[in-house]
Each structure stands twice: as structure tokens, then as C-alpha cells.
Protein backbone atom coordinates (compact mmCIF):
# COMPACT_ATOMS: atom_id res chain seq x y z
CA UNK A 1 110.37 189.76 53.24
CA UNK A 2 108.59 190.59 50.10
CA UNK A 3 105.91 188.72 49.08
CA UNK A 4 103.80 188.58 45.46
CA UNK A 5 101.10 190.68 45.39
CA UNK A 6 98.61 191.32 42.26
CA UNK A 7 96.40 194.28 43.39
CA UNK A 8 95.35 196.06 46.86
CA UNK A 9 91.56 196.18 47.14
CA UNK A 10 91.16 198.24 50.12
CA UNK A 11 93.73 200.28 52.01
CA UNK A 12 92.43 199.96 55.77
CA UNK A 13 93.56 197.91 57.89
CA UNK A 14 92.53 196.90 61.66
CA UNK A 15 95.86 196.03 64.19
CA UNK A 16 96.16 192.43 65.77
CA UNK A 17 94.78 193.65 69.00
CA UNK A 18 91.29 194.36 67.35
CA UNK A 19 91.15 191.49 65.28
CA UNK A 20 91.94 188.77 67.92
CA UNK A 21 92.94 185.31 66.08
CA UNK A 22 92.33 185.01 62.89
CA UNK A 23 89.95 181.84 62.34
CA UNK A 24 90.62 179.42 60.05
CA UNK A 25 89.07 176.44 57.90
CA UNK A 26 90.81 174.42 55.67
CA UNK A 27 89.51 172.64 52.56
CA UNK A 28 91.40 169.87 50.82
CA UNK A 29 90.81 166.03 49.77
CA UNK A 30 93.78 164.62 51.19
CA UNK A 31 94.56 164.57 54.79
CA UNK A 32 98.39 164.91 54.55
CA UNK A 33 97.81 168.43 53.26
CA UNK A 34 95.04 169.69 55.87
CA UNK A 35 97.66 168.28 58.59
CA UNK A 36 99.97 169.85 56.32
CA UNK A 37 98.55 173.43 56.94
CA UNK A 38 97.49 172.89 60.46
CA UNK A 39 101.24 172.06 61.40
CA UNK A 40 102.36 174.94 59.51
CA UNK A 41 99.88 177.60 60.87
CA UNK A 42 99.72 176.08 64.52
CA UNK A 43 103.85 178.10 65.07
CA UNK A 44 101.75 181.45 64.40
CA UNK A 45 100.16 183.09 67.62
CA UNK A 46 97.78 185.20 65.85
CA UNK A 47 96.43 182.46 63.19
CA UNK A 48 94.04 179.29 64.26
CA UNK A 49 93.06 176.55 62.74
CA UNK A 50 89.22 176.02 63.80
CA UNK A 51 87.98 172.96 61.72
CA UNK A 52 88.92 171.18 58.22
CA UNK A 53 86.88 169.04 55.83
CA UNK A 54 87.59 167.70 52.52
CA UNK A 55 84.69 168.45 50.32
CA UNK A 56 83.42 171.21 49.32
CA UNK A 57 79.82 170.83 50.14
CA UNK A 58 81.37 170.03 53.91
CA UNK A 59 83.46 173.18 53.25
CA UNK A 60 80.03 175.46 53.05
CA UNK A 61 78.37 173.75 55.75
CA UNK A 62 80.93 174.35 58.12
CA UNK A 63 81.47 177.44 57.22
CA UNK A 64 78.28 178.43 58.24
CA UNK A 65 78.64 176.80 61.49
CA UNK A 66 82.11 178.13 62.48
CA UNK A 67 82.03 181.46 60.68
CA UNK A 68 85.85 181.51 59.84
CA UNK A 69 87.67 184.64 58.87
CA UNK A 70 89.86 182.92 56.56
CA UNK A 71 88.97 180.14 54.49
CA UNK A 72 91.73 178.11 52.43
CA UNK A 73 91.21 175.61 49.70
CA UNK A 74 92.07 173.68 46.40
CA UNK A 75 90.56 174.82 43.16
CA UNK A 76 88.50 171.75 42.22
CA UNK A 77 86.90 169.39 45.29
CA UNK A 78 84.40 166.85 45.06
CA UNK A 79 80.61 167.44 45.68
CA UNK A 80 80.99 171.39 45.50
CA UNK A 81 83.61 173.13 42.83
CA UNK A 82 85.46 176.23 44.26
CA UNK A 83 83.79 178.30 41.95
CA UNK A 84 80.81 177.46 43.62
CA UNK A 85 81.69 176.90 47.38
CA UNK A 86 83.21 181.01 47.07
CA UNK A 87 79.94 181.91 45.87
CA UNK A 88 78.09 180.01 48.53
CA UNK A 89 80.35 181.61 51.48
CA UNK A 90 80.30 184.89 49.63
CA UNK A 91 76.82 184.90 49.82
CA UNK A 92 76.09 184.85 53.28
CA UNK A 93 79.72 185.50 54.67
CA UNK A 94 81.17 188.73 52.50
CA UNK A 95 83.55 189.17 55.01
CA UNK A 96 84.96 185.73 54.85
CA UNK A 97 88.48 185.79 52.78
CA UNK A 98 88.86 182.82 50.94
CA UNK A 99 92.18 181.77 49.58
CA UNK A 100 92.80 179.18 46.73
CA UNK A 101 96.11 177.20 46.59
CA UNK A 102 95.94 175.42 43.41
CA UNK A 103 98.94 174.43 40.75
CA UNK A 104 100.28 176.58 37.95
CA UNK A 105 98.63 174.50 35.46
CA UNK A 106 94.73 175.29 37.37
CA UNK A 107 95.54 179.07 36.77
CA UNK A 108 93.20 179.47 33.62
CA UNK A 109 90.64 178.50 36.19
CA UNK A 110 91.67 181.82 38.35
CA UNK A 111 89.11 184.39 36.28
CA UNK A 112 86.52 181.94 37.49
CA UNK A 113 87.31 182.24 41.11
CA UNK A 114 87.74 185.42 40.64
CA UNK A 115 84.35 186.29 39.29
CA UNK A 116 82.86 184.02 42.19
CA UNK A 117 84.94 186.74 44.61
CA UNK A 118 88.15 184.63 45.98
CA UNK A 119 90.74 187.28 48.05
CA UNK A 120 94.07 185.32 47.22
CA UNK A 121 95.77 182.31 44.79
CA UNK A 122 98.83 180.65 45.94
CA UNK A 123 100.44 178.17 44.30
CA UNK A 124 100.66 174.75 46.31
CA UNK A 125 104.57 174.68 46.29
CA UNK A 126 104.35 178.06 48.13
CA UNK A 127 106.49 178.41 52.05
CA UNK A 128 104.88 177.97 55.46
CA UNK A 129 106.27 181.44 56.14
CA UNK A 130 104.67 182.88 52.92
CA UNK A 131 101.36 181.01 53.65
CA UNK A 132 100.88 182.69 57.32
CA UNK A 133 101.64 186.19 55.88
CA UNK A 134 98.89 185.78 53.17
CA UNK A 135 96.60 184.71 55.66
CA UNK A 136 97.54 188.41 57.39
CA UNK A 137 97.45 189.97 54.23
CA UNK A 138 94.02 188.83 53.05
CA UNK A 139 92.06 189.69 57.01
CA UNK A 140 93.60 193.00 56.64
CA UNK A 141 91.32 193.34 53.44
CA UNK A 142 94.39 192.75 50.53
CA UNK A 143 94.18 190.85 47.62
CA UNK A 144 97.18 188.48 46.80
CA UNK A 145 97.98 186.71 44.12
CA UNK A 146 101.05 184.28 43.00
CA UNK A 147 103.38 186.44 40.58
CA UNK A 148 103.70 183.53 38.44
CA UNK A 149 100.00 183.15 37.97
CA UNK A 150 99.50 186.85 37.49
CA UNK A 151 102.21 186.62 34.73
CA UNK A 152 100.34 183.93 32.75
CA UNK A 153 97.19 185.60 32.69
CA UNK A 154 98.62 188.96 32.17
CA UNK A 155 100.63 187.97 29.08
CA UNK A 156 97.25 185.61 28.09
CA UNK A 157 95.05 188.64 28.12
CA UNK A 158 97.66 190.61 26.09
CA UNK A 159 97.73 188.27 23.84
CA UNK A 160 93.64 188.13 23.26
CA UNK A 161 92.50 189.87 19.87
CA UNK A 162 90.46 192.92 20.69
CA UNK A 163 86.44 192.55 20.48
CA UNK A 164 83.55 195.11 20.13
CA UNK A 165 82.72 197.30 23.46
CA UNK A 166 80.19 195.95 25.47
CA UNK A 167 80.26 197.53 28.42
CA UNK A 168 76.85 200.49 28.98
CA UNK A 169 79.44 203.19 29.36
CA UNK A 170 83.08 204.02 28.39
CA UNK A 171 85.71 204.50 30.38
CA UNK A 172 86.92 208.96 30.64
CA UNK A 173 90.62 209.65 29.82
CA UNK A 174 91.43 209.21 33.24
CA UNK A 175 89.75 206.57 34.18
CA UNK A 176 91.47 204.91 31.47
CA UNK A 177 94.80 206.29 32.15
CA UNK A 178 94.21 204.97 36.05
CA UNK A 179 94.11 201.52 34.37
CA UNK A 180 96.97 201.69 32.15
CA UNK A 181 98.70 202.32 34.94
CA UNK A 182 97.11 199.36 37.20
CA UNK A 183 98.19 197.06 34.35
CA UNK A 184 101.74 198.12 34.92
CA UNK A 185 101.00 196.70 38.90
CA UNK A 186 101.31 200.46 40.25
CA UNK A 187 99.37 200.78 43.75
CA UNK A 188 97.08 203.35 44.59
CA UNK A 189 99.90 205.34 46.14
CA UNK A 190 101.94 205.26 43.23
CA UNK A 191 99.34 206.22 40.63
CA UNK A 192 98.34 208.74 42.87
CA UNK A 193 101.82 210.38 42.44
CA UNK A 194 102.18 209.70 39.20
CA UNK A 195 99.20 211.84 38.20
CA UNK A 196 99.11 214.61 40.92
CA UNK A 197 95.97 213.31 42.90
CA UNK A 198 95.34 212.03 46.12
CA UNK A 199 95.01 208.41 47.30
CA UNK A 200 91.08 208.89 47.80
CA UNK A 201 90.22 210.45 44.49
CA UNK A 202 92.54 207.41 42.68
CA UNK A 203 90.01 204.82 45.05
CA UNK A 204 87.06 206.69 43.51
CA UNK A 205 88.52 206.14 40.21
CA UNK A 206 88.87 202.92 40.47
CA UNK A 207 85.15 202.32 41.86
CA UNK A 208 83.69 204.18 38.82
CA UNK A 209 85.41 201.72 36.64
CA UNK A 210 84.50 199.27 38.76
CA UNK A 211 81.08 200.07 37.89
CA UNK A 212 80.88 200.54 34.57
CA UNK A 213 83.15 197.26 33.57
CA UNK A 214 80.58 195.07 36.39
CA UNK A 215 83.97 193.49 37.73
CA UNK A 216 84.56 193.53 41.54
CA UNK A 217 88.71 193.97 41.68
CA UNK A 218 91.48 195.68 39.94
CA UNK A 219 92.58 191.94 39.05
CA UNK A 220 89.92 191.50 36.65
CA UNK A 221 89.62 195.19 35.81
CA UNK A 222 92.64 194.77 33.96
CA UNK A 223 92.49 191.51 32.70
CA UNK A 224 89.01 192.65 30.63
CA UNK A 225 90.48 195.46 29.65
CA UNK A 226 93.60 193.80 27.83
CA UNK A 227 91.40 191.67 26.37
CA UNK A 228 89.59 194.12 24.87
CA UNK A 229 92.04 196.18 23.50
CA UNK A 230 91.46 198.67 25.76
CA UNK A 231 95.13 198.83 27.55
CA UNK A 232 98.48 197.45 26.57
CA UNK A 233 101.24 195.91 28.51
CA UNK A 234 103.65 197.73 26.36
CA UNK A 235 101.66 201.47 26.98
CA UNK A 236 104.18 203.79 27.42
């Protein structure tokens, strides 16, 4: 089954065997959901639920202690935001994913999360089924994302009057033409093709712009640059 995916940030990916379990904490203020999740994830052989709390600054502190591979969580908690508990993880945990589930109506608060380095956004209403292939898709090192949230903030960005470059550097022809095509949701395979290049010189690409733009992921790659004028939804 297909699931919605916004952008792949890396490629690699390690098998089951050499992962082991996947680890997992869960971060939410009410208890029906954490029991919620644990029932949900407890059918999957390769996923484990190792602890849950229901604050953020809890959320951190266990993290820490447990040193989960997967941590999911609501968008705003008590004592600790999750703009700041992802930068707190992030910080001493890079390797930790961290996935947000969080309404449709939270998802102007996604270029936040972003920024603070979240993996994935689901929306709360999303299947068990959906949920435990997330979790697989974000410990093999992909970035997910609910269509319906990447819809609002594409067609938001779009819809953002151009400003002045900032950024130190500008972007080459191709770099830009790599983007235009990563705003139509084209994966580094397709672009690839598309152009006549291989997969590794498109990755190279995109870490260039990377770079010069000082964003971390394709996601917000794009979302800058149809804010500022620099791509189009309707590019041809």
C-alpha cells in the first residue's frame, strides 16, 4: 500500500536483521492515546514500545535515558513545546527520528518543527497500519509527511509574494532546475532521469543547495524557495 510521502532525505537503508527492534517512546498528554499507540504498535514484531510520558520536558529526559530510535509526539505539550523538545533530542541524539502527529489545523506550525529537525508529520486521524509503516519509513532514514499537510503549505508558499534574495549565494541553473523539479514531488531517481544524470550527482545537488539556502531537507528547500519567488508550482 502506498503511503504519503513529502521528500526522501537519504537513500540508504539498513535491513531488519541489522537494525533489531526499532525502539520507541511516545509523547502525548492524554493516556487514552499513549495506550492508543502502544496497542496499535504492540501487533508489529519489529516495532517496541520502550517507555511513554506526557510532557515534554519528561519526553527529553527520558529520551536521554532510553535512547529510542523513534520518538512520536503531539505538536504542542506542556512544560516543553515540540519545537523545543526536537531540538533538545536533536542535539544530543541526531540519530533519533522524531515523528509529530498533530491535526490539520497545527500544520502552519510544521516549518517550525521542521527547522528544529522533525523526520515525519502525521495527522492524528491517520491508520494503525499507516502509523507502523512510518515508523519503518523514518529508521530507514526517510522523511514523511501527510499529503494533506504538504498540500496546504505547498499552495501557502505559492501563494507568498516574492521578497529580496537573502541568501550569500545564488542558486546555478541546475541547481535551480533540480528544485523546480523537487517542487513538483519528483524523487531523486526521477530527476535523475529527467535530466540525464546519475542518482549521486542529483544528491550532490541537492546538498549544495542545501548549503547555500541554510535549510536541512528538501521539505523546506522548496517551501523557501516558493516563497521567494524563486520556483513555481505551475513551472512548466
Amino acid at each position: 500500500m502506498d503511503y504519503p510521502l513529502l521528500f526522501k532525505v537519504k537513500e540508504e537503508a539498513m535491513s531488519e536483521d541489522e537494525r533489531g527492534k526499532t525502539k520507541i517512546l511516545v509523547v502525548d498528554g492524554y493516556d487514552v492515546v499513549r495506550q492508543g499507540i502502544r496497542r496499535l504498535l504492540e501487533c508489529e514484531p519489529d516495532l517496541e514500545v520502550v517507555g511513554e510520558v506526557d510532557n515534554g520536558q519528561q519526553a527529553v529526559n527520558l529520551a536521554r535515558k532510553l535512547r529510542p530510535d523513534v520518538i512520536i509526539m503531539e505538536a504542542r505539550m506542556t512544560k516543553l513545546d515540540g519545537v523545543e523538545v526536537t531540538r533538545r533530542v536533536k542535539a544530543e541524539q541526531p540519530d533519533a527520528a522524531i515523528l509529530v502527529l498533530a491535526s490539520l489545523d497545527e500544520a502552519e506550525y510544521f516549518m517550525e518543527l521542521l527547522r528544529a529537525g522533525v523526520d515525519g508529520y502525521l495527522l492524528k486521524n491517520a491508520k494503525g497500519e499507516q502509523l507502523a509503516q512510518t515508523i519503518r519509513m523514518l529508521r530507514a532514514g526517510q522523511f514523511v509527511c501527510d499529503l494533506q499537510v504538504e498540500r496546504r503549505l505547498l499552495k501557502h508558499a505559492g501563494r507568498t509574494h516574492p521578497v529580496a534574495l537573502e541568501f550569500g549565494e545564488h542558486l546555478t541553473r541546475r541547481e535551480t532546475e533540480v528544485l523546480k523539479l523537487a517542487a513538483k514531488r519528483m524523487s531523486n531517481r526521477d530527476i535523475a532521469v529527467y535530466l540525464g544524470l546519475t542518482e549521486g550527482t542529483v544528491k550532490g545537488y541537492f546538498v549544495s543547495i542545501f548549503s547555500k539556502m541554510s535549510v536541512s531537507s528538501r521539505t523546506e528547500a522548496v517551501l523557501e524557495a516558493l516563497k521567494r519567488g524563486w520556483v513555481s508550482l505551475e513551472d512548466e
